[in-house]
Protein backbone atom coordinates (compact mmCIF):
# COMPACT_ATOMS: atom_id res chain seq x y z
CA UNK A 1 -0.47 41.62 -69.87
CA UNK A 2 -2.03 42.73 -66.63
CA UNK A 3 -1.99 38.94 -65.11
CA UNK A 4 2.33 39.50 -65.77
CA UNK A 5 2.76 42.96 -64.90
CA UNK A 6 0.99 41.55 -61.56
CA UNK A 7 2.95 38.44 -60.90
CA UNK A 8 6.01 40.51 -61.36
CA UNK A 9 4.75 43.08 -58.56
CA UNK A 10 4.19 40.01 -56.37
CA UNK A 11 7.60 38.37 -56.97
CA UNK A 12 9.69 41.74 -56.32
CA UNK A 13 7.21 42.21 -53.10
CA UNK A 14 7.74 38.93 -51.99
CA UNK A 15 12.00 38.85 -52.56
CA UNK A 16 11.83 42.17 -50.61
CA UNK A 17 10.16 41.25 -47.52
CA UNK A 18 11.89 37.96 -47.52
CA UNK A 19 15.31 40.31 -47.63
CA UNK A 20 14.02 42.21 -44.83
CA UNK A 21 13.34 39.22 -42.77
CA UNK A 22 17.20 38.01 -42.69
CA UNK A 23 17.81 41.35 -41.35
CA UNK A 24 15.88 40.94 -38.24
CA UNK A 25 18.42 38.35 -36.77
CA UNK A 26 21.26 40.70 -35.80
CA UNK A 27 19.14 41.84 -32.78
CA UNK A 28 17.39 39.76 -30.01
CA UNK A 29 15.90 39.74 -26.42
CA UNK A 30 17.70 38.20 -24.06
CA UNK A 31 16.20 38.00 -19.85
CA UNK A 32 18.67 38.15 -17.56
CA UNK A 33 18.94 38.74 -13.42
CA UNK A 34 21.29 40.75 -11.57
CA UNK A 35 24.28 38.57 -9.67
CA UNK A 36 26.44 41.11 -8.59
CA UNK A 37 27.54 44.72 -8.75
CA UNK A 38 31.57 45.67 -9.10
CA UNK A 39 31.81 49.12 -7.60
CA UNK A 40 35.73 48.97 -9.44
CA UNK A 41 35.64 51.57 -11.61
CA UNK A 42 34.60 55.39 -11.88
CA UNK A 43 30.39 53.67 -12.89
CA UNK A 44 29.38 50.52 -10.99
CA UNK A 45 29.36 47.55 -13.66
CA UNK A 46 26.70 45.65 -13.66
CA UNK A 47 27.15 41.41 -14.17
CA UNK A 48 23.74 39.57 -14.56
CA UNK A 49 23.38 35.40 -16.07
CA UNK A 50 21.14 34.31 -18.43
CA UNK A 51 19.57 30.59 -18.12
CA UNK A 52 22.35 28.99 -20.18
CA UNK A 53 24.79 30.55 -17.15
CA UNK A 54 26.50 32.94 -19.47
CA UNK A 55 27.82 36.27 -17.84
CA UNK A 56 26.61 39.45 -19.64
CA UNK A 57 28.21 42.88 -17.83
CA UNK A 58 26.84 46.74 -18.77
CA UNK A 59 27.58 50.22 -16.59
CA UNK A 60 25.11 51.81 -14.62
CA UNK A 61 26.00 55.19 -14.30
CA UNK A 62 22.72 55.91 -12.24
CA UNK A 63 22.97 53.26 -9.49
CA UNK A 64 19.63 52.17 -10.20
CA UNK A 65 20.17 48.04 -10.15
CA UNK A 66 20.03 45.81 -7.68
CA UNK A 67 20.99 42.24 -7.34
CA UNK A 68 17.54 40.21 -7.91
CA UNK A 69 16.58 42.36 -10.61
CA UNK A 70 15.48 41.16 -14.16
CA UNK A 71 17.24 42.73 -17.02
CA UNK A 72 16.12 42.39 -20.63
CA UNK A 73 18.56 42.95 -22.92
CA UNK A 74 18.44 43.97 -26.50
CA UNK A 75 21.52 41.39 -27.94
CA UNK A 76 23.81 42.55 -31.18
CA UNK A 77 24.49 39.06 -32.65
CA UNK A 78 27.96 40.10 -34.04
CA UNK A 79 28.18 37.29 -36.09
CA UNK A 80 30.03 34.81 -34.60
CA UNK A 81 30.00 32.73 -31.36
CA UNK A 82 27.35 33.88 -28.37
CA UNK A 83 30.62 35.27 -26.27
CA UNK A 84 30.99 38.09 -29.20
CA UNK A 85 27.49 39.58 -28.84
CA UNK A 86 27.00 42.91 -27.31
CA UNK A 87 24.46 44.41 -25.03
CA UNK A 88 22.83 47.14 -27.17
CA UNK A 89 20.03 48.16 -24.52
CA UNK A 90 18.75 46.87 -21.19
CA UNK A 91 15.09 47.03 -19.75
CA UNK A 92 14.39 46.38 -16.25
CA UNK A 93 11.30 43.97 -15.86
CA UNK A 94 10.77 43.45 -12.16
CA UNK A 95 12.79 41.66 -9.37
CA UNK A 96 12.88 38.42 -7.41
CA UNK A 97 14.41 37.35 -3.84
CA UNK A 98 17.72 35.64 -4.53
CA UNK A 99 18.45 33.51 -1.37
CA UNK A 100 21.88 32.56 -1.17
């Protein structure tokens, strides 16, 4: 009775963390660097590229960024194509020379 009642314990643990896994793909990391800043509107907007050349755009109420600057963002994979995800948060992680 005791071998069961602990195979049972080890199935539902197992389903459970398994379930918990799938959940971890709505968010990911994605590095980015700083191509340009649009001064347009009341906050600057921020447009950085990732290595597949995709344009990713967030405010910057502070002013802080600067073109050359590496941005990691935290992605919200909104369930469809890449062009639907969102930019939950962003991280600065250093800066490099962009010569033009």
């Amino acid at each position: 009775m005791k071998k069961m009642f602990c195979l049972v314990l080890i199935l539902v643990t197992l389903s459970t963390v398994a379930y918990a896994d799938m959940d971890r793909g709505e968010f990911y990391p994605l590095l980015t660097i700083v191509i340009e800043k649009d001064y347009s509107g009341q906050d600057p907007i921020i447009i950085c590229k990732d290595r597949y050349d995709n344009l990713w755009s967030f405010y910057d109420s502070d002013d802080e960024w600067q073109i050359g600057d590496i941005a990691n963002c935290l992605m919200w994979n909104m369930g469809g194509s890449i062009e639907e995800d969102e930019i939950v948060e962003v991280y600065y992680e250093g800066h490099i020379e962009i010569s033009k």
